[in-house]
Protein backbone atom coordinates (compact mmCIF):
# COMPACT_ATOMS: atom_id res chain seq x y z
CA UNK A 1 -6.57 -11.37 16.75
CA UNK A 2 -5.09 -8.39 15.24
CA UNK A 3 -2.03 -8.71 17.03
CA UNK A 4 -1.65 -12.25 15.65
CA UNK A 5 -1.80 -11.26 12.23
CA UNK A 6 0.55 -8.55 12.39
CA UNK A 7 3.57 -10.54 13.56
CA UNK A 8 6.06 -11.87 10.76
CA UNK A 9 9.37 -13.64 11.10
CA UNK A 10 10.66 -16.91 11.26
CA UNK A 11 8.80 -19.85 12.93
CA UNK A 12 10.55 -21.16 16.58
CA UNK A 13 9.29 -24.60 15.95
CA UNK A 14 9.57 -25.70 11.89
CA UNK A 15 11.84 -22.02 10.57
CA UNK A 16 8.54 -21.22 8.43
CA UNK A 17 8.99 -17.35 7.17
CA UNK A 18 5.41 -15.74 7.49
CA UNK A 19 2.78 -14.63 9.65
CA UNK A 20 3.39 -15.87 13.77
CA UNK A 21 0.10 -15.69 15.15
CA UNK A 22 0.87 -18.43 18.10
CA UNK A 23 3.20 -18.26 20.90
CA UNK A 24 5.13 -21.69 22.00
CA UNK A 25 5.23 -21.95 26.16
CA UNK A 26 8.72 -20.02 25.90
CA UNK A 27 7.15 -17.05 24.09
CA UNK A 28 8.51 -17.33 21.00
CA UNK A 29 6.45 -17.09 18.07
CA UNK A 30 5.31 -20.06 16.11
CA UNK A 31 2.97 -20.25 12.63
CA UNK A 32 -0.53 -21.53 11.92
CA UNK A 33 0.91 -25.25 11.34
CA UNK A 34 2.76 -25.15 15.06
CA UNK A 35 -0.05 -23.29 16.82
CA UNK A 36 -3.28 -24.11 17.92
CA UNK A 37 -4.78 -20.87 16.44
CA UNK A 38 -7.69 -21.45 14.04
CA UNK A 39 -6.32 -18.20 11.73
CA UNK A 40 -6.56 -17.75 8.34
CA UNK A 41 -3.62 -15.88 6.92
CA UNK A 42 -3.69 -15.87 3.41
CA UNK A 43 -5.28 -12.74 1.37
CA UNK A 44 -8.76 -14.03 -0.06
CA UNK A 45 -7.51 -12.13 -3.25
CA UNK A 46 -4.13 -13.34 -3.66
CA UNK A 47 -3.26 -15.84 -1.25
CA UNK A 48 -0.50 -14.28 -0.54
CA UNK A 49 0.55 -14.71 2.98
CA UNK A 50 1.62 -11.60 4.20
CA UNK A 51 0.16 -8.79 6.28
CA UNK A 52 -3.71 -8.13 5.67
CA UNK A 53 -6.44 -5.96 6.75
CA UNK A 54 -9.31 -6.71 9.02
CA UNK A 55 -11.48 -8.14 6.11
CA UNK A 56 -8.27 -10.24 5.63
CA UNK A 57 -7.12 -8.66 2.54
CA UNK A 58 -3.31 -8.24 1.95
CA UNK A 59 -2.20 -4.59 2.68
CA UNK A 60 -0.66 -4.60 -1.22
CA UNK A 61 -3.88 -5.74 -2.67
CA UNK A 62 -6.01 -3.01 -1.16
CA UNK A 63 -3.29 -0.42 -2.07
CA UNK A 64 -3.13 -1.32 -5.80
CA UNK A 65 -6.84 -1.40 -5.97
CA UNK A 66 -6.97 2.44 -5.02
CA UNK A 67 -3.77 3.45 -7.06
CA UNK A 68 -5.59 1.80 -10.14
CA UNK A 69 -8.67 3.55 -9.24
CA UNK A 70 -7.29 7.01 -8.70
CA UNK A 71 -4.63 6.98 -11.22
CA UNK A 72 -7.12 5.43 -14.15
CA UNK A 73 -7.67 8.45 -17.01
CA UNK A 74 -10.83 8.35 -18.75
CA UNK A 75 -10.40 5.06 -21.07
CA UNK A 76 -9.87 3.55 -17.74
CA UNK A 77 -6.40 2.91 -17.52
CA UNK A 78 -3.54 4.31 -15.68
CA UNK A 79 -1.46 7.11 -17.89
CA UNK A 80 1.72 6.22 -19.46
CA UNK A 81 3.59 9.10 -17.64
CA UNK A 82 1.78 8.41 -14.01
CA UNK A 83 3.09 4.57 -14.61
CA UNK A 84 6.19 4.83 -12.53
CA UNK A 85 4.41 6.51 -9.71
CA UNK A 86 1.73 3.95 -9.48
CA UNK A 87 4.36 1.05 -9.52
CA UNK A 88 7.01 3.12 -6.75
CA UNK A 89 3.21 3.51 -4.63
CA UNK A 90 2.19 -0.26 -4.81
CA UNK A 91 5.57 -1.36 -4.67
CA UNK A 92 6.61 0.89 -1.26
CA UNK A 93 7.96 -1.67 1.46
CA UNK A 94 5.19 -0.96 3.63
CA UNK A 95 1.58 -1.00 1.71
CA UNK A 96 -0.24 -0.16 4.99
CA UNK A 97 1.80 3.25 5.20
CA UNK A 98 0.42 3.81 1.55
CA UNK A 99 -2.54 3.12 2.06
CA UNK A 100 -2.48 4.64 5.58
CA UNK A 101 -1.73 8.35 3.53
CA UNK A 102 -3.99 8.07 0.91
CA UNK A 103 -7.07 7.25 3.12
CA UNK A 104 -5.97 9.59 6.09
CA UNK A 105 -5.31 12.51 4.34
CA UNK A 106 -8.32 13.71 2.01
CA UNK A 107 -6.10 15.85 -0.22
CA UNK A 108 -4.26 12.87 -1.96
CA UNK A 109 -7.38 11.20 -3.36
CA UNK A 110 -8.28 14.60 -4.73
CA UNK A 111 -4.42 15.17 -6.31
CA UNK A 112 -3.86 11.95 -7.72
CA UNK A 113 -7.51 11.83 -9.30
CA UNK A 114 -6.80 15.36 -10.73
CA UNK A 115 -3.15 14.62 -12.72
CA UNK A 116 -4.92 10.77 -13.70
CA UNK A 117 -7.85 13.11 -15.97
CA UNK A 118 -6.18 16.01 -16.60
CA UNK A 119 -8.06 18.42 -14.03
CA UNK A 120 -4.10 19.38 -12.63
CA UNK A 121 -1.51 18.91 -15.30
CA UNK A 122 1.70 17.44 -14.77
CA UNK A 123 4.09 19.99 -13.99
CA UNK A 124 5.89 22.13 -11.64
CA UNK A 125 3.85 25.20 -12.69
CA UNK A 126 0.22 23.80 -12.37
CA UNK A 127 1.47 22.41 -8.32
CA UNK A 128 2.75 25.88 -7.85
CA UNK A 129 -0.77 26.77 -8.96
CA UNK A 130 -2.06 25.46 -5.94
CA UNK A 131 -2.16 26.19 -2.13
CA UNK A 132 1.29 25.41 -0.72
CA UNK A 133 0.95 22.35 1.52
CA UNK A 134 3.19 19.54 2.74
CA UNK A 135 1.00 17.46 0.51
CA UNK A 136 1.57 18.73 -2.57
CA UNK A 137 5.37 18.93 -1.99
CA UNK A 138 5.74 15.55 -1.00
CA UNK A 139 3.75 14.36 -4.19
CA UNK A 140 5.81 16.81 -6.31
CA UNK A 141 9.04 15.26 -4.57
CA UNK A 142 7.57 11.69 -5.75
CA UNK A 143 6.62 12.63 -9.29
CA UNK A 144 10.49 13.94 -9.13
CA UNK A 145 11.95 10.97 -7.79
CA UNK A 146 10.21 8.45 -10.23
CA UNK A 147 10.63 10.67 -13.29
CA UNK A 148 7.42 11.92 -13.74
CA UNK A 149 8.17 15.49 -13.81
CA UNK A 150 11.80 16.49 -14.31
């Protein structure tokens, strides 16, 4: 079923743009209305038909949910200068890949927490503070790119 819900395009039989989780006899992909596949491909929290996680969850939703919860300071809510990274994160063209680097890679959780309450402040001389790693350079490059740090 996986495979089903990860194909996207444009329907053979009625040109519907979404998710193509049946297969006409030519092999070309069709969509829940042309197929006889009993899937559900909307995001339970959005509806938003799109690309979702096993627990059928759209890749974006998920994301956001752990940007909001890592980035939130201590009144809860996401700092005025961490704004534009949080919006370039959720916003990336491909939420699983976001998602993908913040769960695989321990260290990001652990950065992103740290500049949200303070623990690391936001500059280039508190990162240089810390062990050199590809991490930290590619967050510093994305702080750069979206104006968080000059």
């Amino acid at each position: 079923m996986r495979a089903a819900r990860n194909r996207q395009g444009t329907c053979a039989a009625c040109g519907h743009e979404g998710i193509l989780p049946g297969l006409d006899a030519e092999a070309r992909p069709l969509c829940v209305r042309c197929c006889d596949v009993p899937l559900d491909v909307r995001c339970k929290r959005c509806g938003e038909e799109n690309l979702a996680s096993d627990s059928n969850i759209y890749w974006r939703c998920l994301l956001t949910d752990r940007i909001n919860k890592l980035l939130a300071g201590p009144d809860g809510e996401i700092p005025e200068r961490l704004r534009p990274l949080a919006e370039a994160i959720t916003g990336m063209p491909r939420p699983n890949s976001g998602w993908a680097w913040i769960h695989m890679n321990r260290r990001v959780p652990e950065l992103l927490r740290g500049l949200a309450v303070g623990e690391i402040e936001l500059s280039h001389d508190a990162l240089d503070s810390l062990p050199r790693s590809r991490t930290i350079e590619y967050l510093r490059g994305l702080l750069v790119a979206h104006h968080c740090l000059p």
